[in-house]
N, C-alpha and C. Protein backbone atom coordinates (compact mmCIF):
# COMPACT_ATOMS: atom_id res chain seq x y z
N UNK A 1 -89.88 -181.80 34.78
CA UNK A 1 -90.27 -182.67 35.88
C UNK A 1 -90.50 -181.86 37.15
N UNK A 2 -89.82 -181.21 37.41
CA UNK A 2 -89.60 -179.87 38.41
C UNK A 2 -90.96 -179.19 39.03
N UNK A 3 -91.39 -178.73 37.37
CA UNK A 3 -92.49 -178.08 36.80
C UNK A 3 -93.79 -178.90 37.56
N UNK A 4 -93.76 -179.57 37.01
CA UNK A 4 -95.07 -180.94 37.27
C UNK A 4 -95.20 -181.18 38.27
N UNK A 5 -94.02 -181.58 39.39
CA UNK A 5 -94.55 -182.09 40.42
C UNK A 5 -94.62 -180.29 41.51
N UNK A 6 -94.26 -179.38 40.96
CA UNK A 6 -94.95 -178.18 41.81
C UNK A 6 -96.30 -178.35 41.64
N UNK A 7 -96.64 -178.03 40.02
CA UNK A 7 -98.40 -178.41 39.85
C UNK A 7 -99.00 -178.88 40.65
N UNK A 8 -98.72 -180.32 40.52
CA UNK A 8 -99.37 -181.56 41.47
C UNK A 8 -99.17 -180.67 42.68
N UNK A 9 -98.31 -180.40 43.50
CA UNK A 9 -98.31 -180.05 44.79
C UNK A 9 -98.81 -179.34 44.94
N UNK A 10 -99.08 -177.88 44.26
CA UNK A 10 -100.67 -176.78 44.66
C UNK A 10 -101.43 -176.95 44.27
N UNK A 11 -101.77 -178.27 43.07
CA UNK A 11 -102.95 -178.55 43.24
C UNK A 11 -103.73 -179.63 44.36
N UNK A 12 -102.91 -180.08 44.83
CA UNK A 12 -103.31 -180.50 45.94
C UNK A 12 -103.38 -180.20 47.05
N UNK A 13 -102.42 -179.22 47.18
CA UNK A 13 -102.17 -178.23 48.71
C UNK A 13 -104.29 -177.16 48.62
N UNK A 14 -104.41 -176.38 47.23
CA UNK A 14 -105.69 -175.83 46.73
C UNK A 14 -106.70 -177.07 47.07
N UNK A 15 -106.19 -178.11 46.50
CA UNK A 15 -107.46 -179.15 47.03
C UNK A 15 -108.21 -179.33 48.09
N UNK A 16 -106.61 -179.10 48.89
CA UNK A 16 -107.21 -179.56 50.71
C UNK A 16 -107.62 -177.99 51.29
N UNK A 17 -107.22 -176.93 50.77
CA UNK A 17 -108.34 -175.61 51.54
C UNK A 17 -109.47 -175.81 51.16
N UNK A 18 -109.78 -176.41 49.71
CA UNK A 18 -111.42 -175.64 50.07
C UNK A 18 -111.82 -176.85 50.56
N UNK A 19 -112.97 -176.67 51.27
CA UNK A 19 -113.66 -177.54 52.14
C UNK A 19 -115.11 -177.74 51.68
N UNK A 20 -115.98 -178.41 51.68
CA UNK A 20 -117.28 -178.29 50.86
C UNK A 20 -118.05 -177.59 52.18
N UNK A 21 -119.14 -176.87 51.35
CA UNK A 21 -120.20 -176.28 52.12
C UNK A 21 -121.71 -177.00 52.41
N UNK A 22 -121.26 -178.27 51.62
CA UNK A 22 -122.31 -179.53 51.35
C UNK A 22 -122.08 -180.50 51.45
N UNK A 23 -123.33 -181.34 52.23
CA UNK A 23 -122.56 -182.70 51.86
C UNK A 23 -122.38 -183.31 50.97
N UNK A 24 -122.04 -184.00 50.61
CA UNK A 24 -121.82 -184.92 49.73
C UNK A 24 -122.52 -185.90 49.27
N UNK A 25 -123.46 -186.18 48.07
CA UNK A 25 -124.03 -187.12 48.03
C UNK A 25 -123.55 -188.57 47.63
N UNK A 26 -123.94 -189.29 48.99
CA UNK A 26 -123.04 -191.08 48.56
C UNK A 26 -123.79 -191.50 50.08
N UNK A 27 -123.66 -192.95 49.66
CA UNK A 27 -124.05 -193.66 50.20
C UNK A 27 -123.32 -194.71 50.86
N UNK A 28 -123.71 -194.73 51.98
CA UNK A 28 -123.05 -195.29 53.18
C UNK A 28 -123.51 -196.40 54.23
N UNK A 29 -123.10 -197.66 54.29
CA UNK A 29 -123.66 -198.59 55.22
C UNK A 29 -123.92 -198.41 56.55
N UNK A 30 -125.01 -198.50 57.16
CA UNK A 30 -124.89 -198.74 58.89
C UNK A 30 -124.45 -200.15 59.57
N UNK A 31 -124.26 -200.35 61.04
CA UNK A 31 -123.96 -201.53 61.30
C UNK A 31 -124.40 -202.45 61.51
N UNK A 32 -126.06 -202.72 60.33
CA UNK A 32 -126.60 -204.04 59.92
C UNK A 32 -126.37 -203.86 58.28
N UNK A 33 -125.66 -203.10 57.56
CA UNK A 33 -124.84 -203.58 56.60
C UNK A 33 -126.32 -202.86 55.45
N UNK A 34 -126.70 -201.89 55.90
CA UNK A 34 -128.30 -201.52 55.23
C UNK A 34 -126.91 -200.17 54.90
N UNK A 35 -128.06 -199.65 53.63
CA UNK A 35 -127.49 -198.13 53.07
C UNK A 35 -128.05 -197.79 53.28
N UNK A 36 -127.48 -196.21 53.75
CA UNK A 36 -127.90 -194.93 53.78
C UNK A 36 -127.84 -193.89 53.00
N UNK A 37 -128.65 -193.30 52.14
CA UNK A 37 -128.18 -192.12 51.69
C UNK A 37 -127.54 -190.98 52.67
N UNK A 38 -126.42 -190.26 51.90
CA UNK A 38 -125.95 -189.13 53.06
C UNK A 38 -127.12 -188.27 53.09
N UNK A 39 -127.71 -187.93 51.98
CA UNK A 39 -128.35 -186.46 51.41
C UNK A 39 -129.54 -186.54 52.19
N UNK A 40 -130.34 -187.90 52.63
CA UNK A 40 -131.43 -188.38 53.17
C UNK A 40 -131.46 -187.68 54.81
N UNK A 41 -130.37 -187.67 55.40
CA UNK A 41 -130.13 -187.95 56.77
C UNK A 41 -130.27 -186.81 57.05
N UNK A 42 -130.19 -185.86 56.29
CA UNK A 42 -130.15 -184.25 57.11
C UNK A 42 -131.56 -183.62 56.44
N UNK A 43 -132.00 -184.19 55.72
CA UNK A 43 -133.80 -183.46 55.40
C UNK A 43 -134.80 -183.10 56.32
N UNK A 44 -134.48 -181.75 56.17
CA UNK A 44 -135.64 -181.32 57.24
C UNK A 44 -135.17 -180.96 58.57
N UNK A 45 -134.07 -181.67 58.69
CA UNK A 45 -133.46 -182.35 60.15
C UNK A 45 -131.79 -181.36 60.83
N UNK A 46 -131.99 -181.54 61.69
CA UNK A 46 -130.43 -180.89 61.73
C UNK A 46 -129.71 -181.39 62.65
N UNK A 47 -128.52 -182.09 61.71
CA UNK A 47 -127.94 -182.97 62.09
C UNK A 47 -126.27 -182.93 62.84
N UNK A 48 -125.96 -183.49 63.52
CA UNK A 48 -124.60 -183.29 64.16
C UNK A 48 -123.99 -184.85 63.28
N UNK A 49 -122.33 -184.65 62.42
CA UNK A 49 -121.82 -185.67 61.77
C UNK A 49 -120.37 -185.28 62.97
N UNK A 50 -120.26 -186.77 63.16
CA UNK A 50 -119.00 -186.73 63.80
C UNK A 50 -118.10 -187.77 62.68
N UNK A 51 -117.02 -187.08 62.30
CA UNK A 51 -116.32 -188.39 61.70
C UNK A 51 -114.91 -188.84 63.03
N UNK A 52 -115.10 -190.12 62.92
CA UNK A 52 -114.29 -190.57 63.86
C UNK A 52 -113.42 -192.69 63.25
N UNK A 53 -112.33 -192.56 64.57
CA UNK A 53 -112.23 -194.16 64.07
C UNK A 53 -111.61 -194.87 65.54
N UNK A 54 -112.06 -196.29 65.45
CA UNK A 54 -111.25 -196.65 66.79
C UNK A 54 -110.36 -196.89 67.00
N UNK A 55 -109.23 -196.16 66.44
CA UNK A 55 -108.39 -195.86 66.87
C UNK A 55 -108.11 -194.38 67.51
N UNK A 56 -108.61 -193.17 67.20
CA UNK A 56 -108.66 -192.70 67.29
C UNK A 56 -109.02 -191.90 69.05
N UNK A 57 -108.06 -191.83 69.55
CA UNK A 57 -108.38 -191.67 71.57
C UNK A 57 -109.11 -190.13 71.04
N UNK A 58 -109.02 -189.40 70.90
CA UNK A 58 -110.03 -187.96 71.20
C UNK A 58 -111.47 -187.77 70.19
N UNK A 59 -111.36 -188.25 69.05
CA UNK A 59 -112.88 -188.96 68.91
C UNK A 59 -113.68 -189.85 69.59
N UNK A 60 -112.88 -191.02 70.10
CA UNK A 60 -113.98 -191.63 71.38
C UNK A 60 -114.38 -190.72 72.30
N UNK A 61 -113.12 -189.85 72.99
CA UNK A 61 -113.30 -189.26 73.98
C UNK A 61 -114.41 -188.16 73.54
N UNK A 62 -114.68 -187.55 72.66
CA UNK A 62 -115.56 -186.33 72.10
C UNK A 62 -117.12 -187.42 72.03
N UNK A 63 -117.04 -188.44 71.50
CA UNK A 63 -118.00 -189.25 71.74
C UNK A 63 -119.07 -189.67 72.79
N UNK A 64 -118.22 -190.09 73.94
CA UNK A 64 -118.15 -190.42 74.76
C UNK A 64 -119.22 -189.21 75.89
N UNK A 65 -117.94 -187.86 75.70
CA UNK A 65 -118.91 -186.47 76.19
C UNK A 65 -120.20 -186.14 75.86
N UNK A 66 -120.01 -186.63 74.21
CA UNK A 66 -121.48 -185.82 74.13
C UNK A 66 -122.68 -187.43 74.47
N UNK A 67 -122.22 -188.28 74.32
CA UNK A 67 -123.16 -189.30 74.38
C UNK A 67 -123.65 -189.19 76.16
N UNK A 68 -123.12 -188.40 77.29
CA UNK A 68 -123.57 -188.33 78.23
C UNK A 68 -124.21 -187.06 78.28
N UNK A 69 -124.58 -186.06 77.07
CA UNK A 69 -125.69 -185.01 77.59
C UNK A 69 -126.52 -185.14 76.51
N UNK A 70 -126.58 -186.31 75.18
CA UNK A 70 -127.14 -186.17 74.15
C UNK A 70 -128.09 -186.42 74.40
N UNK A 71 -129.24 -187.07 75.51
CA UNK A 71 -130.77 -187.01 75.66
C UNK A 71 -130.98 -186.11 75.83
N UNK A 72 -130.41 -184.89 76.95
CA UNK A 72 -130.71 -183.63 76.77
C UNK A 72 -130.57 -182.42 75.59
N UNK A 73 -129.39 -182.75 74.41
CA UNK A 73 -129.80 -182.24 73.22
C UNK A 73 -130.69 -182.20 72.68
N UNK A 74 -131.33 -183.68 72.57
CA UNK A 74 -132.24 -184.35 71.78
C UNK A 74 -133.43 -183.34 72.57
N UNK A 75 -133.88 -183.41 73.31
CA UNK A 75 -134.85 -182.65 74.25
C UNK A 75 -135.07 -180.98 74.10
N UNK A 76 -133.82 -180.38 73.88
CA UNK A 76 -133.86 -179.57 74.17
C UNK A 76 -134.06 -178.90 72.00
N UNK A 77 -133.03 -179.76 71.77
CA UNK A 77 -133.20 -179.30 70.01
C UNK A 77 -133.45 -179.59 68.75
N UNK A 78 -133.79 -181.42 69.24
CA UNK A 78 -134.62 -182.85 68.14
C UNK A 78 -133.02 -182.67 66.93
N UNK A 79 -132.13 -182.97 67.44
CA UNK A 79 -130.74 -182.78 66.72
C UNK A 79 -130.66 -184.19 67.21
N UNK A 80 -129.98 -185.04 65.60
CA UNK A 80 -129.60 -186.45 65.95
C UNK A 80 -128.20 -186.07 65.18
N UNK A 81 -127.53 -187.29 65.94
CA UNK A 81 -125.94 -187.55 65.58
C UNK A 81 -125.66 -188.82 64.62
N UNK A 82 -124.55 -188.61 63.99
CA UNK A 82 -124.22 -190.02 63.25
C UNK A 82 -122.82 -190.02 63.20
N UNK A 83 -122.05 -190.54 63.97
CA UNK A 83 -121.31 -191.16 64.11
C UNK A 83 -120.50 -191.70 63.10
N UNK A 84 -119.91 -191.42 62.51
CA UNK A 84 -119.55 -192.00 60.68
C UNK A 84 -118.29 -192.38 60.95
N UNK A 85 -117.61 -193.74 61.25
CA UNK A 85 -116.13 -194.69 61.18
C UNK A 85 -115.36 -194.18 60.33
N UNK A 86 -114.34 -193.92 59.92
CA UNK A 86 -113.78 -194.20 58.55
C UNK A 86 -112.90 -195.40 59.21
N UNK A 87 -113.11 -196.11 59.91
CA UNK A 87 -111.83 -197.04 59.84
C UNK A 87 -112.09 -197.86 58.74
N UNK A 88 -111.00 -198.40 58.19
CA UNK A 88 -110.77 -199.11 57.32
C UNK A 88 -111.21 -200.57 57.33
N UNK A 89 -110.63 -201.23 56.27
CA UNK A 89 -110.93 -202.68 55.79
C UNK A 89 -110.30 -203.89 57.40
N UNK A 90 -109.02 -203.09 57.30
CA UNK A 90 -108.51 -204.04 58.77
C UNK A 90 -109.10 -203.39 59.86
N UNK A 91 -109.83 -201.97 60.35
CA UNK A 91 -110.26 -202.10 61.80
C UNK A 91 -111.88 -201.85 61.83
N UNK A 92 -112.07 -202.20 60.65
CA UNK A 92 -113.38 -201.88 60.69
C UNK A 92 -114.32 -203.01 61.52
N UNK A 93 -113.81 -204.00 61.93
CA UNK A 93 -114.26 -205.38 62.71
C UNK A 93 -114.44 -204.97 63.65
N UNK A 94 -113.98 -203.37 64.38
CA UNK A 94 -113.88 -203.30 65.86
C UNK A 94 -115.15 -202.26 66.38
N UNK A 95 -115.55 -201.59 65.62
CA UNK A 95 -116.50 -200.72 65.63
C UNK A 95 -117.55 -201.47 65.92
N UNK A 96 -118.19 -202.17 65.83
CA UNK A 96 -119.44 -202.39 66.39
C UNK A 96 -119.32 -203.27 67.88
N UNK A 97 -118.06 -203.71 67.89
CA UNK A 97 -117.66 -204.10 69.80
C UNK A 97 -117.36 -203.16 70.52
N UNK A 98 -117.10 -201.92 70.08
CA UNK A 98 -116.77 -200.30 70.76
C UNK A 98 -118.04 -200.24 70.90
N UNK A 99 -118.53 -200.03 70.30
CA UNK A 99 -119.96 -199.57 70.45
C UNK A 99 -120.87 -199.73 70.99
N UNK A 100 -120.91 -201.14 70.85
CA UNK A 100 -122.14 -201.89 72.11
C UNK A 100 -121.30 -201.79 73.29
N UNK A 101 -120.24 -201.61 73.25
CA UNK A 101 -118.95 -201.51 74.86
C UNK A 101 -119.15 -200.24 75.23
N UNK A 102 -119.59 -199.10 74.77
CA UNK A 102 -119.91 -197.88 75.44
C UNK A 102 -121.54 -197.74 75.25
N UNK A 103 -122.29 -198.39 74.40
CA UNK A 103 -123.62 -197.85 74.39
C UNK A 103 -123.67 -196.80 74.08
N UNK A 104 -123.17 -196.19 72.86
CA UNK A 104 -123.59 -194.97 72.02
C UNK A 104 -125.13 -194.89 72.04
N UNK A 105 -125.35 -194.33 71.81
CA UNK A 105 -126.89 -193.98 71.09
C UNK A 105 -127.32 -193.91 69.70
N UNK A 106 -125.90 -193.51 69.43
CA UNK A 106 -125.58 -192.55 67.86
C UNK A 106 -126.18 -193.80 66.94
N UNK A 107 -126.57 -193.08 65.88
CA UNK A 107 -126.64 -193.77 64.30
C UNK A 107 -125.41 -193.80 64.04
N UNK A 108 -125.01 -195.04 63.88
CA UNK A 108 -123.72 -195.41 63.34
C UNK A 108 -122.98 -195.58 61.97
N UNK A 109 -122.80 -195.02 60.83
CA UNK A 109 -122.50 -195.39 59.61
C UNK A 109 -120.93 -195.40 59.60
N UNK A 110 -120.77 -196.39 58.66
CA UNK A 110 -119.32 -196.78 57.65
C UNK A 110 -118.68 -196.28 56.72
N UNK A 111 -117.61 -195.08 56.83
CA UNK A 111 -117.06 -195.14 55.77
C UNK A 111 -115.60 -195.83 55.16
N UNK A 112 -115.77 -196.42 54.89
CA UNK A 112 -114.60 -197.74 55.13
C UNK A 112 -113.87 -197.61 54.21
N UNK A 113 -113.83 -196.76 52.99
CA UNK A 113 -112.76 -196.42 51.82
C UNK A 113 -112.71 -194.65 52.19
N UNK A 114 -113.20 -194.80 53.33
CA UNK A 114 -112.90 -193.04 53.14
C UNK A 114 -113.05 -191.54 52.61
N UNK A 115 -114.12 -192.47 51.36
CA UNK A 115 -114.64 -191.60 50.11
C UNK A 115 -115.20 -190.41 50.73
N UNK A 116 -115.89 -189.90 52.01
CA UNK A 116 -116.91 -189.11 52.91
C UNK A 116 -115.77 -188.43 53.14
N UNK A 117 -114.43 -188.91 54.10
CA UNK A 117 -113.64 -187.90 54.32
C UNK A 117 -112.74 -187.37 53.66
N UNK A 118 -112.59 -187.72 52.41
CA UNK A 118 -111.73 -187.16 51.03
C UNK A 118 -112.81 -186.39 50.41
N UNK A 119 -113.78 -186.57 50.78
CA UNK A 119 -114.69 -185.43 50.03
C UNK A 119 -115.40 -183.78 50.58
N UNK A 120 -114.97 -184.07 51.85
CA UNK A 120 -115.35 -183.52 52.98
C UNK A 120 -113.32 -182.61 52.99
N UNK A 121 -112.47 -183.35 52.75
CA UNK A 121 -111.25 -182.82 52.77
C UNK A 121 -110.71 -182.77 54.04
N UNK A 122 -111.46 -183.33 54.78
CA UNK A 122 -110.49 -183.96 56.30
C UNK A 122 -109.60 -184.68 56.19
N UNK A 123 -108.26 -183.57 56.65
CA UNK A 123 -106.89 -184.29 57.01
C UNK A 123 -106.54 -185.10 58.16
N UNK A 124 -107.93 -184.92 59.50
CA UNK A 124 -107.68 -185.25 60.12
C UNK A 124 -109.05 -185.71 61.13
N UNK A 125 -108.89 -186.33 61.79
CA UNK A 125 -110.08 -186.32 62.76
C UNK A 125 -109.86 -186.27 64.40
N UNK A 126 -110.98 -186.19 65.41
CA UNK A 126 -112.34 -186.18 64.81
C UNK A 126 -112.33 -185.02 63.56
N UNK A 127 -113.79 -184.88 62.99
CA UNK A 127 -113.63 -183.96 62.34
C UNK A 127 -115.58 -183.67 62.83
N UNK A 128 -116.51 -182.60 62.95
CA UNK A 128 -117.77 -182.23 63.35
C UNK A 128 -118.22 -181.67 62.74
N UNK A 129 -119.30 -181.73 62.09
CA UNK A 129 -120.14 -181.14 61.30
C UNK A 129 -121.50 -180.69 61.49
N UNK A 130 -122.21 -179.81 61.67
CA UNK A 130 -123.41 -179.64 61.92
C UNK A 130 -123.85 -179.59 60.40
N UNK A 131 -124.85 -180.11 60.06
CA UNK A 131 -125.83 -180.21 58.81
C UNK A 131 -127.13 -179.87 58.75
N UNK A 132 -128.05 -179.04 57.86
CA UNK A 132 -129.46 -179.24 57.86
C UNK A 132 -129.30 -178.95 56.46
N UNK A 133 -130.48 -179.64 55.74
CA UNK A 133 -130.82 -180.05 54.68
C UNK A 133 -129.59 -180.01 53.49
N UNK A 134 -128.49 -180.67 53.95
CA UNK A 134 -127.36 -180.85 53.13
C UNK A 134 -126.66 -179.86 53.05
N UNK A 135 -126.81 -178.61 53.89
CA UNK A 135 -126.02 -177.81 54.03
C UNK A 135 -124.88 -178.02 55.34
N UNK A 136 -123.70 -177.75 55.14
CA UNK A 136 -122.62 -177.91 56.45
C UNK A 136 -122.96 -176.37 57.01
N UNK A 137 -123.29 -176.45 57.81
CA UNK A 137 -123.78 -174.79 59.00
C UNK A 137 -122.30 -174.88 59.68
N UNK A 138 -121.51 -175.91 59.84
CA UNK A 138 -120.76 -175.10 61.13
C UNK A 138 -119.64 -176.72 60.88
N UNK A 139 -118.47 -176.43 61.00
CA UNK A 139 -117.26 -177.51 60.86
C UNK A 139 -116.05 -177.10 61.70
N UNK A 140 -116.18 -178.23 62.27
CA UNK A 140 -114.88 -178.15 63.97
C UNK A 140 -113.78 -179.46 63.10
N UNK A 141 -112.76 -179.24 63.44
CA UNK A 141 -111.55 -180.54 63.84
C UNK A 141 -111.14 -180.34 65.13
N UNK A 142 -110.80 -181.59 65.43
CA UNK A 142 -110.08 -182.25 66.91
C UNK A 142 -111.11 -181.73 67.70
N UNK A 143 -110.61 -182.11 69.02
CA UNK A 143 -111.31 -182.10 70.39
C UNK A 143 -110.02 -182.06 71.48
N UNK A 144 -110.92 -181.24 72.17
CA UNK A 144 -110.47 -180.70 73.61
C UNK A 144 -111.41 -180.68 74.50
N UNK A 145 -111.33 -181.37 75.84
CA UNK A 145 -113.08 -181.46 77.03
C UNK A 145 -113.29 -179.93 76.81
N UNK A 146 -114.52 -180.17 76.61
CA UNK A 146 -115.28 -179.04 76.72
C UNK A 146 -116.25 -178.74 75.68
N UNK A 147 -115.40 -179.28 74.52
CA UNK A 147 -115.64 -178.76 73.09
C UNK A 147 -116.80 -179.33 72.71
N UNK A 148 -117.41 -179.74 73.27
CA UNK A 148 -118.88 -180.56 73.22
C UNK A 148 -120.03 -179.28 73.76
N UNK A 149 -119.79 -178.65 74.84
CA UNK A 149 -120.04 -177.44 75.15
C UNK A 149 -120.61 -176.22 74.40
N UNK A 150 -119.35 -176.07 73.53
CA UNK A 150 -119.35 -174.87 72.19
C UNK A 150 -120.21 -175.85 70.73
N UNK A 151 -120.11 -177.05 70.98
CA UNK A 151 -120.73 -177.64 69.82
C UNK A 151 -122.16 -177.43 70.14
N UNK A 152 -122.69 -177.54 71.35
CA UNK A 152 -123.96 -177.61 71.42
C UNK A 152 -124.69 -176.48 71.12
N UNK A 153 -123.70 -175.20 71.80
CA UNK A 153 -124.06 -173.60 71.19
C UNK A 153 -124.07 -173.12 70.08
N UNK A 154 -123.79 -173.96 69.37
CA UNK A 154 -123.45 -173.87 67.95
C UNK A 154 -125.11 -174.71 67.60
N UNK A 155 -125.25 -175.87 67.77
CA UNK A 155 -126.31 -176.60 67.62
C UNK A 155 -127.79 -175.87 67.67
N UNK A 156 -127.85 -175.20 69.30
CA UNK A 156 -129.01 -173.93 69.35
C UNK A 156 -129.32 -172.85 68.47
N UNK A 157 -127.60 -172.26 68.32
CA UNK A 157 -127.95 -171.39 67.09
C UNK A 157 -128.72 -171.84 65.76
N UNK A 158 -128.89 -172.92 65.33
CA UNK A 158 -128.84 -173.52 63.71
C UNK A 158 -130.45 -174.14 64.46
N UNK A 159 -130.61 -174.06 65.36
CA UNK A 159 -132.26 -175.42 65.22
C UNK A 159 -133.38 -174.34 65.33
């Protein structure tokens, strides 16, 4: 018994280092309840994924930052964002009153069982992803002001 549950425990401890270098292909609702392919969203395109939830105070707040210089991203590097919830079954009701309450810009998608951030291997959020053509170029956790800053330099490099 001893034995077994070490197993289980490095294999799960091994689980959560590696991190994918891709996204993930699955499909995901926006907030008129339409699917999205993931694999679709970054073709061609290079994309900024924020995973976040409302509960979550330093994902709004990382939100929030970049949603006040993201016309000038957009301008400067045709980089769109998506915004991806994982809140769940009980707070998932609140996300689209956050939303129209700050006026994101962002493409908004649902992951509401979480499947995106268990696959992705985020223990935690926010969690940031830069993407082009289903490749992950560049992966941040948490936020600190500023860090919107270094994301964007990161963004120039990759467009």
């Amino acid at each position: 018994m001893k034995s077994l549950i070490t197993l289980l425990l490095t294999l799960s401890i091994t689980g959560l280092s590696f991190s994918q270098d891709e996204l993930p292909r699955m499909q995901l609702k926006n907030l008129d309840g339409k699917n999205v392919e993931l694999e679709d969203i970054s073709k061609d395109q290079l994309v900024v994924i924020s995973l976040w939830a409302t509960w979550c105070v330093p994902c709004k707040n990382e939100l929030d930052a970049i949603n006040e210089v993201y016309d000038d991203w957009i301008d400067e590097t045709n980089v769109k964002l998506y915004a991806i919830s994982v809140d769940d079954s009980r707070t998932v009701s609140r996300v689209k009153p956050l939303v129209n309450g700050k006026a994101w810009d962002f493409e908004i998608l649902l992951d509401t069982n979480n499947d995106l951030k268990r696959e992705l291997g985020a223990a935690t959020i926010p969690v940031t992803l830069i993407v082009k053509d289903g490749k992950i170029l560049y992966r941040h956790s948490g936020y600190t002001p500023g860090s919107e800053n270094e994301l964007f330099e990161e963004i120039k490099k990759h467009s």
